[in-house]
PDB file of N, CA and C in Angstrom:
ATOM      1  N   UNK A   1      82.154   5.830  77.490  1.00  0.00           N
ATOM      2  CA  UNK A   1      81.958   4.430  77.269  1.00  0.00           C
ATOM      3  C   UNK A   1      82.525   3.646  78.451  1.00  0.00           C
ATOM      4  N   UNK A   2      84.078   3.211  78.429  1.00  0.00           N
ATOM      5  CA  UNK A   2      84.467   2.753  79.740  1.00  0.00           C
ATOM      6  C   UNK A   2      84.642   3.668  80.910  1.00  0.00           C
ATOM      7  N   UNK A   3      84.320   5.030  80.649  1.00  0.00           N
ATOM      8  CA  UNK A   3      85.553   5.676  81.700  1.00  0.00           C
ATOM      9  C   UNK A   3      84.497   5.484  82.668  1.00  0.00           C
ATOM     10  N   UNK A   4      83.380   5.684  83.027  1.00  0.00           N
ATOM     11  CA  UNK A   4      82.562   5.167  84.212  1.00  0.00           C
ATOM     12  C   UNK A   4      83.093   3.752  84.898  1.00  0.00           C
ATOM     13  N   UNK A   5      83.303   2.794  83.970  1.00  0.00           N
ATOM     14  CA  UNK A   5      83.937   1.637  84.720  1.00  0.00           C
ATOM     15  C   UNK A   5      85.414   2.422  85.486  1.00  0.00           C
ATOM     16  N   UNK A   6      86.107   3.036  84.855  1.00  0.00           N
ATOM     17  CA  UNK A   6      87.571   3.378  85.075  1.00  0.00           C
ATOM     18  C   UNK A   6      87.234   4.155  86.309  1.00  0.00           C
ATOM     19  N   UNK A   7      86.556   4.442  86.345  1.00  0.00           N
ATOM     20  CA  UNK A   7      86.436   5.723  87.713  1.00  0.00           C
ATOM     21  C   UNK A   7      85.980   4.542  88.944  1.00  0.00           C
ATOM     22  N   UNK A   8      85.553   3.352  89.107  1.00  0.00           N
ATOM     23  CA  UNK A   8      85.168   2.495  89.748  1.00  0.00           C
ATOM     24  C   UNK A   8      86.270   2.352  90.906  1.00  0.00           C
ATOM     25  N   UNK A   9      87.991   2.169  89.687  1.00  0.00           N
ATOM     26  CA  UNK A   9      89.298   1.119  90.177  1.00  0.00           C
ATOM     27  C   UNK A   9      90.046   2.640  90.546  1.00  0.00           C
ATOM     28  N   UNK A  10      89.765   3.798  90.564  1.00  0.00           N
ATOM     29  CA  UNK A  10      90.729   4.894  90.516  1.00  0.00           C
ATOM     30  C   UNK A  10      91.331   5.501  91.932  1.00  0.00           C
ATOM     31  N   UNK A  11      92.248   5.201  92.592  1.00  0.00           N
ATOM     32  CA  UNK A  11      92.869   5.391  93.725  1.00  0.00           C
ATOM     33  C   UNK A  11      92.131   7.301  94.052  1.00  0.00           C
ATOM     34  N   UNK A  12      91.719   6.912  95.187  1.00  0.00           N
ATOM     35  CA  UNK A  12      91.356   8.567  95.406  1.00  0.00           C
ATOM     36  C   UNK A  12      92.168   9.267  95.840  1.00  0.00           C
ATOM     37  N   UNK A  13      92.099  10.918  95.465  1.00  0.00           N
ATOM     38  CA  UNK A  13      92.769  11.933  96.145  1.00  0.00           C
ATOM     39  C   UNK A  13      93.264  11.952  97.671  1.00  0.00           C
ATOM     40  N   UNK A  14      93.817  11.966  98.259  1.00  0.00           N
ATOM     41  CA  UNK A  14      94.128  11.659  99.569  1.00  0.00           C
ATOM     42  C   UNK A  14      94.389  13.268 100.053  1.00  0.00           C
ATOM     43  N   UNK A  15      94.749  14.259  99.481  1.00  0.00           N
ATOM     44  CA  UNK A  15      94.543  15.306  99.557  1.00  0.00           C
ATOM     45  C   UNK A  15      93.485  15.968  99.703  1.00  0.00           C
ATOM     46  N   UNK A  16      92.492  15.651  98.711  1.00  0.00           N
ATOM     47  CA  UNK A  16      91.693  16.163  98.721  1.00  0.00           C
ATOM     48  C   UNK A  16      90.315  15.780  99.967  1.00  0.00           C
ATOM     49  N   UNK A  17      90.609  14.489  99.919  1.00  0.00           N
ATOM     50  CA  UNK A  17      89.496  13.757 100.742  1.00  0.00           C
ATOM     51  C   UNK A  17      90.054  14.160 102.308  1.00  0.00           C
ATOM     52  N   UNK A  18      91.478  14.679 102.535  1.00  0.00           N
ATOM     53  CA  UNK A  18      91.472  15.281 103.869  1.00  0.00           C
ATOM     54  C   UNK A  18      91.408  16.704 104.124  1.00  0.00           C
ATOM     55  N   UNK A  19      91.854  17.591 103.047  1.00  0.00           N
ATOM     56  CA  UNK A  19      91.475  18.446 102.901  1.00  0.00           C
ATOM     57  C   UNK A  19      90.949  19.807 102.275  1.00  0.00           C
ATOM     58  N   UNK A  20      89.912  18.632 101.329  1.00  0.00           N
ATOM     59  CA  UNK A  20      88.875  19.032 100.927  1.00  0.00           C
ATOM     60  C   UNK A  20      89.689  20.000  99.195  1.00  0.00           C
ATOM     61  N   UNK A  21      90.894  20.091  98.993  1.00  0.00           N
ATOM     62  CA  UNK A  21      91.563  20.750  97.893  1.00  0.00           C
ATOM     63  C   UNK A  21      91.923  19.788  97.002  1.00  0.00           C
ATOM     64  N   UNK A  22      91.925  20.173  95.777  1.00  0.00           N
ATOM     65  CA  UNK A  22      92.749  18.755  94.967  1.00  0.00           C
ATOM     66  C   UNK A  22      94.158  19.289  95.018  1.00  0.00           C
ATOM     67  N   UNK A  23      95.267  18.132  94.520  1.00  0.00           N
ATOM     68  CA  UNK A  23      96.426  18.759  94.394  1.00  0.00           C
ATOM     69  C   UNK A  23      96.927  18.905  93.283  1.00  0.00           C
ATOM     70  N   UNK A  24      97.862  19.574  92.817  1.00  0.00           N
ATOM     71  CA  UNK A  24      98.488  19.039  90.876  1.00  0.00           C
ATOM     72  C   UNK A  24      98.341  17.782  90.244  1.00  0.00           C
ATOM     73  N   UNK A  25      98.075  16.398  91.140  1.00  0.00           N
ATOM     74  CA  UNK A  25      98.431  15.511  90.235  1.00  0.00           C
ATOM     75  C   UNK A  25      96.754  15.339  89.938  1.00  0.00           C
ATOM     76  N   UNK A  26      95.952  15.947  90.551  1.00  0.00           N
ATOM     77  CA  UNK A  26      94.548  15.339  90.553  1.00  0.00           C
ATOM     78  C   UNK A  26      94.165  15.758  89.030  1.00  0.00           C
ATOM     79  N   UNK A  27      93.477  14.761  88.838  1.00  0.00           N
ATOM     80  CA  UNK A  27      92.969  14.178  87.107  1.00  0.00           C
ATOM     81  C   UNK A  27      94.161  13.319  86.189  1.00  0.00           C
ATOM     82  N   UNK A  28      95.258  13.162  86.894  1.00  0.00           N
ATOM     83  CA  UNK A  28      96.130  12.524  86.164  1.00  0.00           C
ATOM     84  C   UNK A  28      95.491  11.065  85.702  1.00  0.00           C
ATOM     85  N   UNK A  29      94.818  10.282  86.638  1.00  0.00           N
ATOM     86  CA  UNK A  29      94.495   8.741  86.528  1.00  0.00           C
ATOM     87  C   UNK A  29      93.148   9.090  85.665  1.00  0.00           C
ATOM     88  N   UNK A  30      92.295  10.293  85.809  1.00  0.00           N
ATOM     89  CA  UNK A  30      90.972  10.014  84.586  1.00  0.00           C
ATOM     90  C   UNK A  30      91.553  10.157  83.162  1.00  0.00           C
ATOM     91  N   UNK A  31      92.962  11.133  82.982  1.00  0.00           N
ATOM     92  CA  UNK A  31      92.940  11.863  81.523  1.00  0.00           C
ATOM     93  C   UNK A  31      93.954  10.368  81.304  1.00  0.00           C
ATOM     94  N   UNK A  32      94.696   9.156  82.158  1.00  0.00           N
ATOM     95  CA  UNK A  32      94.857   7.963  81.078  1.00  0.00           C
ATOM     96  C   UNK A  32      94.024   7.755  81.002  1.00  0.00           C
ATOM     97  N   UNK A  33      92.938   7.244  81.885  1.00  0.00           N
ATOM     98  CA  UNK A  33      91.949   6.645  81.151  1.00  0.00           C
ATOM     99  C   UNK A  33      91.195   7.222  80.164  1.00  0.00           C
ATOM    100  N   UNK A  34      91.261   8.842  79.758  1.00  0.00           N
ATOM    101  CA  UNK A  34      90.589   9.308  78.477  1.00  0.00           C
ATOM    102  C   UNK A  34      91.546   8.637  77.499  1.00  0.00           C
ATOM    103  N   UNK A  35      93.244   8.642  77.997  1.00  0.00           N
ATOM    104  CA  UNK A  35      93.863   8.396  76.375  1.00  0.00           C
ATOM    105  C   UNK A  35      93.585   6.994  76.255  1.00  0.00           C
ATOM    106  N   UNK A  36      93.079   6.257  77.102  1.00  0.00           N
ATOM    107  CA  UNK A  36      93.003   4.328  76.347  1.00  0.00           C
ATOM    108  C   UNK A  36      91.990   4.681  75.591  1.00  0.00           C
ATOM    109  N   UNK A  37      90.991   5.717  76.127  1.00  0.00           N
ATOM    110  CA  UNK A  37      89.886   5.497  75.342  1.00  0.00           C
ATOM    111  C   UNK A  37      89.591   6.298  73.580  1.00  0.00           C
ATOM    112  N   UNK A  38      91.239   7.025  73.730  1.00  0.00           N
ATOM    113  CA  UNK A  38      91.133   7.678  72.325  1.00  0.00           C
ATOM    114  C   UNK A  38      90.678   9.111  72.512  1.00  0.00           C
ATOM    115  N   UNK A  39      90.078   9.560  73.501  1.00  0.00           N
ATOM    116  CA  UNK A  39      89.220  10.722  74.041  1.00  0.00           C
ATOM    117  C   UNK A  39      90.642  12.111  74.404  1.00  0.00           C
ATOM    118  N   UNK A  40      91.741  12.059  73.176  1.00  0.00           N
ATOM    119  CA  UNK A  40      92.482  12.682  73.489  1.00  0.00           C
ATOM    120  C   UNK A  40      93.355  14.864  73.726  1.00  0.00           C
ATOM    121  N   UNK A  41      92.031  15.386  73.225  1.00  0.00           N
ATOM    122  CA  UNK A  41      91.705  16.565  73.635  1.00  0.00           C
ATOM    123  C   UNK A  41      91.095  16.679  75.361  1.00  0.00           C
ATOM    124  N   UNK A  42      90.044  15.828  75.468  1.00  0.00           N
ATOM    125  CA  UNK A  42      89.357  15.428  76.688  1.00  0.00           C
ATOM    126  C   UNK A  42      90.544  15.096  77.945  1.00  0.00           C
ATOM    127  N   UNK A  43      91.429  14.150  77.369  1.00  0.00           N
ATOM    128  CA  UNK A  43      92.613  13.750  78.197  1.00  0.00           C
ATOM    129  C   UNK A  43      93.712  15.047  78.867  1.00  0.00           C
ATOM    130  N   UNK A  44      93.603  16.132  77.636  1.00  0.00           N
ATOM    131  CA  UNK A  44      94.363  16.939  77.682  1.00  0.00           C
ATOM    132  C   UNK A  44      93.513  18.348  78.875  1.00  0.00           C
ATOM    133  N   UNK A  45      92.927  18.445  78.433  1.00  0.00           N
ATOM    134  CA  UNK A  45      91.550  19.362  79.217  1.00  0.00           C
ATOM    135  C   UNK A  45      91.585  18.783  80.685  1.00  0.00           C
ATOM    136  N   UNK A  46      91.654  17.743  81.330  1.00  0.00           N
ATOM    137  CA  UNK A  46      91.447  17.212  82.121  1.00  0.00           C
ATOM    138  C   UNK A  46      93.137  17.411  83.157  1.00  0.00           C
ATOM    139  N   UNK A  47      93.746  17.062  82.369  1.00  0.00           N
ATOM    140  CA  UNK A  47      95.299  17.011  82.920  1.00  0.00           C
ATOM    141  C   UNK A  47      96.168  17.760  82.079  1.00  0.00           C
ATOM    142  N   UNK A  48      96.423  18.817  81.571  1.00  0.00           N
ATOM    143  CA  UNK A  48      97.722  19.710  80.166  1.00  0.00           C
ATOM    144  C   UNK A  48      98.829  19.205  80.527  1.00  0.00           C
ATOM    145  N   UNK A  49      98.991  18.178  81.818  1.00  0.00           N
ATOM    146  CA  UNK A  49     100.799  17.665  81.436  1.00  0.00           C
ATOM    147  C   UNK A  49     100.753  16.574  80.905  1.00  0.00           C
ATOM    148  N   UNK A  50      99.780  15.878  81.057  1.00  0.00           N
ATOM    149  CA  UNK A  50      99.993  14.660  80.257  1.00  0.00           C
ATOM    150  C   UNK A  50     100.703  14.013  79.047  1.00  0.00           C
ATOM    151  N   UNK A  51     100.867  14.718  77.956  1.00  0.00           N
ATOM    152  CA  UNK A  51     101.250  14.894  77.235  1.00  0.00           C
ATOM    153  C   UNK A  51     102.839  15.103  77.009  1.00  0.00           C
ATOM    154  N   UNK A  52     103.171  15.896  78.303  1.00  0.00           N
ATOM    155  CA  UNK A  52     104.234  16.038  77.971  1.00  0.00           C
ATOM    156  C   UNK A  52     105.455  15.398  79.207  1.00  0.00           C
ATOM    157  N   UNK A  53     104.457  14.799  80.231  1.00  0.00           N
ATOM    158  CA  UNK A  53     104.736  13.328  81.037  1.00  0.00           C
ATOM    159  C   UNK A  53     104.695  12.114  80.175  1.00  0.00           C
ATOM    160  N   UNK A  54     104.360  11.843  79.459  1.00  0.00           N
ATOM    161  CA  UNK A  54     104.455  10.690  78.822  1.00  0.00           C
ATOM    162  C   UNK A  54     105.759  10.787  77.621  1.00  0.00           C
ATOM    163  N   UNK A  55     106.074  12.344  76.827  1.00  0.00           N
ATOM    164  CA  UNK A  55     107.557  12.183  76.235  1.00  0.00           C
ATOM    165  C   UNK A  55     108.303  12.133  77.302  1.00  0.00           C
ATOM    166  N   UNK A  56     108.547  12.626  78.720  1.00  0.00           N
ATOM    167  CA  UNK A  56     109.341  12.525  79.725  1.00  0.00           C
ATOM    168  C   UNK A  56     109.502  11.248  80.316  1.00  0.00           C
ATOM    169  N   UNK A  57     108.591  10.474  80.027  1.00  0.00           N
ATOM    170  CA  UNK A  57     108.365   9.396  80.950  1.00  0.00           C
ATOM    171  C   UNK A  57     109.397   8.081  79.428  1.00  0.00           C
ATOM    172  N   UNK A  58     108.942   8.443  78.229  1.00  0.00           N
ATOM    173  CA  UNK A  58     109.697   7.701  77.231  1.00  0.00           C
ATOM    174  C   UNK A  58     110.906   8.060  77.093  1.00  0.00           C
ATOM    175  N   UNK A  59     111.033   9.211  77.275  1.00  0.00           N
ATOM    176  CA  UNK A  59     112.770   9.362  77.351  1.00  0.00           C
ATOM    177  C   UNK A  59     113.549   8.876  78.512  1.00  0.00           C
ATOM    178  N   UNK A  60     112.870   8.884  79.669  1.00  0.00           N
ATOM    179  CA  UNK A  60     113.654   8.553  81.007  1.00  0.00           C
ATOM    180  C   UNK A  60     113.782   7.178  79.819  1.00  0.00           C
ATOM    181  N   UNK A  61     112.723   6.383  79.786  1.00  0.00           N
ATOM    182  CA  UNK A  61     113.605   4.813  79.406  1.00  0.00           C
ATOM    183  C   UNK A  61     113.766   4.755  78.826  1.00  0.00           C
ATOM    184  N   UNK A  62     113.664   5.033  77.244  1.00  0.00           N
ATOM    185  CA  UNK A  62     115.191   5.216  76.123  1.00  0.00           C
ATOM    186  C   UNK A  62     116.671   5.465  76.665  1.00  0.00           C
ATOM    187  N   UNK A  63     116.362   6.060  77.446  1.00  0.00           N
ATOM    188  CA  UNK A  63     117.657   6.670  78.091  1.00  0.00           C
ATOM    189  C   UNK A  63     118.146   5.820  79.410  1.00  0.00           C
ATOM    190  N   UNK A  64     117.815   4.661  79.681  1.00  0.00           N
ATOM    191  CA  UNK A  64     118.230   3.856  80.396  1.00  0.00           C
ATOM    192  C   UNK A  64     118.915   2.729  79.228  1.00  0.00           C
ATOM    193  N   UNK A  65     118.706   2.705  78.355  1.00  0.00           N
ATOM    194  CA  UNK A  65     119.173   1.763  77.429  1.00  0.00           C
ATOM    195  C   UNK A  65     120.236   2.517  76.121  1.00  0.00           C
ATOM    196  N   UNK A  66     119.779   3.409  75.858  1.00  0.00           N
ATOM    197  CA  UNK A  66     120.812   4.291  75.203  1.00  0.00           C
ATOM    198  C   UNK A  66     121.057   5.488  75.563  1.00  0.00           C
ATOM    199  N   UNK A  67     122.107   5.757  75.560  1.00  0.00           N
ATOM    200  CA  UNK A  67     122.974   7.381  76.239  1.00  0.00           C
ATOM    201  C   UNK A  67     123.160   8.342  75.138  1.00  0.00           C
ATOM    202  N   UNK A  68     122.293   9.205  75.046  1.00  0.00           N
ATOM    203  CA  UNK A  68     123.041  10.701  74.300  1.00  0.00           C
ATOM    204  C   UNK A  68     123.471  11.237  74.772  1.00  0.00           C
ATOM    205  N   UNK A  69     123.965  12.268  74.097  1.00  0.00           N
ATOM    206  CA  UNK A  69     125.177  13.249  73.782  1.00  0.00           C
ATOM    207  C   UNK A  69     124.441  14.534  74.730  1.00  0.00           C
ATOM    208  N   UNK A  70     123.520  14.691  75.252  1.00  0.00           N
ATOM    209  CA  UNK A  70     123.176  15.785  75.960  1.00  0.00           C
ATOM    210  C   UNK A  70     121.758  15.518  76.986  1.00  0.00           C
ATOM    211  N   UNK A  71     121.681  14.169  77.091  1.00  0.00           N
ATOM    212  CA  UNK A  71     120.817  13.688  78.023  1.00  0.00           C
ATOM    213  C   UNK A  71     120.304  14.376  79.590  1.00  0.00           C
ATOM    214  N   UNK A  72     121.332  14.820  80.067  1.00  0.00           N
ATOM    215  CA  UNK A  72     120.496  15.273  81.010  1.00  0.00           C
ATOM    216  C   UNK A  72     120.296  16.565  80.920  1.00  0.00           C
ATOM    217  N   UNK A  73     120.674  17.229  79.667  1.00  0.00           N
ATOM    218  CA  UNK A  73     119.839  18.681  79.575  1.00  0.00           C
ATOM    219  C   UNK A  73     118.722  18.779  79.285  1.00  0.00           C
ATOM    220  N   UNK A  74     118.590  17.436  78.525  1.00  0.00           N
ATOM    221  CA  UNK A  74     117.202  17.312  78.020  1.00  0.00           C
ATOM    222  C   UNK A  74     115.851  17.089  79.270  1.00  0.00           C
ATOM    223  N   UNK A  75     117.145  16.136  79.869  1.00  0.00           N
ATOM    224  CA  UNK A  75     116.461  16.029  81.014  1.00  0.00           C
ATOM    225  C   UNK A  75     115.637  16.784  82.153  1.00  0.00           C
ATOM    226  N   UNK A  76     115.941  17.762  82.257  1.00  0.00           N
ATOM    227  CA  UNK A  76     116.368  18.714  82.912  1.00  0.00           C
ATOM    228  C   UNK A  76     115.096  19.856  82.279  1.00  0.00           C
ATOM    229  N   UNK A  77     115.562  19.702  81.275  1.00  0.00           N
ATOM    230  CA  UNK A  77     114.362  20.894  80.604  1.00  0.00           C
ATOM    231  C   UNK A  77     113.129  19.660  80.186  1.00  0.00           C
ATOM    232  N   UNK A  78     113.250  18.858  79.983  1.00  0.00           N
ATOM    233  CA  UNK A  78     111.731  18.449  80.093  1.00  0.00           C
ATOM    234  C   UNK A  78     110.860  18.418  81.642  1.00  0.00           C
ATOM    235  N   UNK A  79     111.513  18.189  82.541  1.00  0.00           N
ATOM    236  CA  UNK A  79     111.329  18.083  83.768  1.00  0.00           C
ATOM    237  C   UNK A  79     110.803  19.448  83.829  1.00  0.00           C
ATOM    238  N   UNK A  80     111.596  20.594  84.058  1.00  0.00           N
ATOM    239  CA  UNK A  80     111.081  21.780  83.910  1.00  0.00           C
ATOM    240  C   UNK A  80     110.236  22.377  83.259  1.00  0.00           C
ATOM    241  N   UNK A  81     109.701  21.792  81.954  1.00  0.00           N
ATOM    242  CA  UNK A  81     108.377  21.874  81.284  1.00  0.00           C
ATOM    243  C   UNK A  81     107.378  21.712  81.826  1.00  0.00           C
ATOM    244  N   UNK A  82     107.155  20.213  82.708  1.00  0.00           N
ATOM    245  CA  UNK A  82     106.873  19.410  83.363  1.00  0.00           C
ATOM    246  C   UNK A  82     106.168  20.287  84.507  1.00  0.00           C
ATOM    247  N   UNK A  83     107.081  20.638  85.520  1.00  0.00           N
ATOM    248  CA  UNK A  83     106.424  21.459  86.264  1.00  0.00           C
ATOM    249  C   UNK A  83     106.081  22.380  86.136  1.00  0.00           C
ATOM    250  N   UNK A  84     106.643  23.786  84.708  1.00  0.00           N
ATOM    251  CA  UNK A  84     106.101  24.946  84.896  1.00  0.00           C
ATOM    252  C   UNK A  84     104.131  24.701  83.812  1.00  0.00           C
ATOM    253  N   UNK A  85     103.914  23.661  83.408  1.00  0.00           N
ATOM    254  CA  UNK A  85     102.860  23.034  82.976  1.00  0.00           C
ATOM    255  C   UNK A  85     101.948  22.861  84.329  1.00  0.00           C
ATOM    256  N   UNK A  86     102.657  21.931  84.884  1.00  0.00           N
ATOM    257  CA  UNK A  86     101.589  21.494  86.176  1.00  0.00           C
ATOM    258  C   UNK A  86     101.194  22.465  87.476  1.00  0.00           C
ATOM    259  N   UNK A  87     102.029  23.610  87.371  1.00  0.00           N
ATOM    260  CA  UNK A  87     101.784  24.283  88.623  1.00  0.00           C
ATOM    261  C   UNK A  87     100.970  25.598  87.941  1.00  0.00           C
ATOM    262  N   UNK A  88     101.452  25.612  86.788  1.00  0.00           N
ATOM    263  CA  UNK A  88     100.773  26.739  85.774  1.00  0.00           C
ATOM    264  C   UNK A  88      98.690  26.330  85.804  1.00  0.00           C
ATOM    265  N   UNK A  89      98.927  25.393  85.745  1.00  0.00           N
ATOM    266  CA  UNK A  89      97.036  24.354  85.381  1.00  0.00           C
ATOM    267  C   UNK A  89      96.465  24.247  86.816  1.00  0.00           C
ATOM    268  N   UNK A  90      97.785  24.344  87.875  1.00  0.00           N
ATOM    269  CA  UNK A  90      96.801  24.234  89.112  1.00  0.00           C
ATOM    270  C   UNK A  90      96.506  25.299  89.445  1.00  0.00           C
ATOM    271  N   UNK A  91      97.441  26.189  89.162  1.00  0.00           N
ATOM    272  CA  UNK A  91      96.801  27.615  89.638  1.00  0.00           C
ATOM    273  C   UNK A  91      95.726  28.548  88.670  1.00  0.00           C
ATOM    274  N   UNK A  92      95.846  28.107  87.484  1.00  0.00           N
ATOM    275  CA  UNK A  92      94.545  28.351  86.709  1.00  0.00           C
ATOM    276  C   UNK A  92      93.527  27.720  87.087  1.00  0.00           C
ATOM    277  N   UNK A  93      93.200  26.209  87.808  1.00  0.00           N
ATOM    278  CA  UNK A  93      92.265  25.350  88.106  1.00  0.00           C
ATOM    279  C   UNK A  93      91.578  26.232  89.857  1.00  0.00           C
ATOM    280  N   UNK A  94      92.763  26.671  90.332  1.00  0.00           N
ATOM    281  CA  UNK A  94      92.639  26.697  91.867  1.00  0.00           C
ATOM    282  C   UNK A  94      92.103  28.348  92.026  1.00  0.00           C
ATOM    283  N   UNK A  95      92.153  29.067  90.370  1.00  0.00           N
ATOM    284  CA  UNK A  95      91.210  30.306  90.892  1.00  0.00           C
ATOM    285  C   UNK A  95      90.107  30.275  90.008  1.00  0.00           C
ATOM    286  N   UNK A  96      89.905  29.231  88.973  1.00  0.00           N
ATOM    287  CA  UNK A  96      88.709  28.906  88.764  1.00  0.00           C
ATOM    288  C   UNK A  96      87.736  28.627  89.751  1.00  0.00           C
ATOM    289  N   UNK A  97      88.186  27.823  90.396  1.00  0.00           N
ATOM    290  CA  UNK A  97      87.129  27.053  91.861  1.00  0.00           C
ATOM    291  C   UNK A  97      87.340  28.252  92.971  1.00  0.00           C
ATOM    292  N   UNK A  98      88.165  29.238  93.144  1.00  0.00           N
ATOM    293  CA  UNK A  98      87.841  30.390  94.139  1.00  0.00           C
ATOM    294  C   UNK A  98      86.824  31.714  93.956  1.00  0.00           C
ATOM    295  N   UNK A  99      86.592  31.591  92.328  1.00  0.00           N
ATOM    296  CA  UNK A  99      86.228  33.085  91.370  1.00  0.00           C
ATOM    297  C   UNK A  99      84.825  32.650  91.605  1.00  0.00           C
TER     298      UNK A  99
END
């Protein structure tokens, strides 16, 4: 429905457009625009960290306003979710497109 408009305003790969590879973050800006649109399996398919960038991304600022009791472990291991997610999807993505 919108995401054709959304793909209009979407900052391009700069990686990719120089050399020719996408990098981990590529599909991050289509799969928000799947979640405005509710399209949230689609969102996930598109980007698998998403999901778990956005509890990371709500806890960083909860956690600028209130302090727990074990905050930066949490920290720490979501972060690490974080990347073993995103490098895990690129390298499943990056021998899809070689196979």
């Amino acid at each position: 429905m919108y995401y054709s408009d959304l793909n209009d305003y979407m900052i391009p790969c700069v990686n990719k457009k120089l050399f020719g590879v996408e990098c981990p973050g590529c599909g991050m800006q289509r799969a928000v625009g799947l979640l405005f649109e509710g399209n949230f399996s689609g969102a996930f398919k598109m980007y698998p960290a998403i999901y778990t960038l956005i509890i990371l991304i709500l806890f960083l600022f909860f956690n600028l306003f209130y302090k727990f009791k074990f905050d930066f472990k949490i920290k720490v291991a979501l972060i690490t979710i974080n990347i073993i997610i995103i490098v895990t999807s690129y390298v499943i993505k990056m021998n899809n497109i070689i196979n």
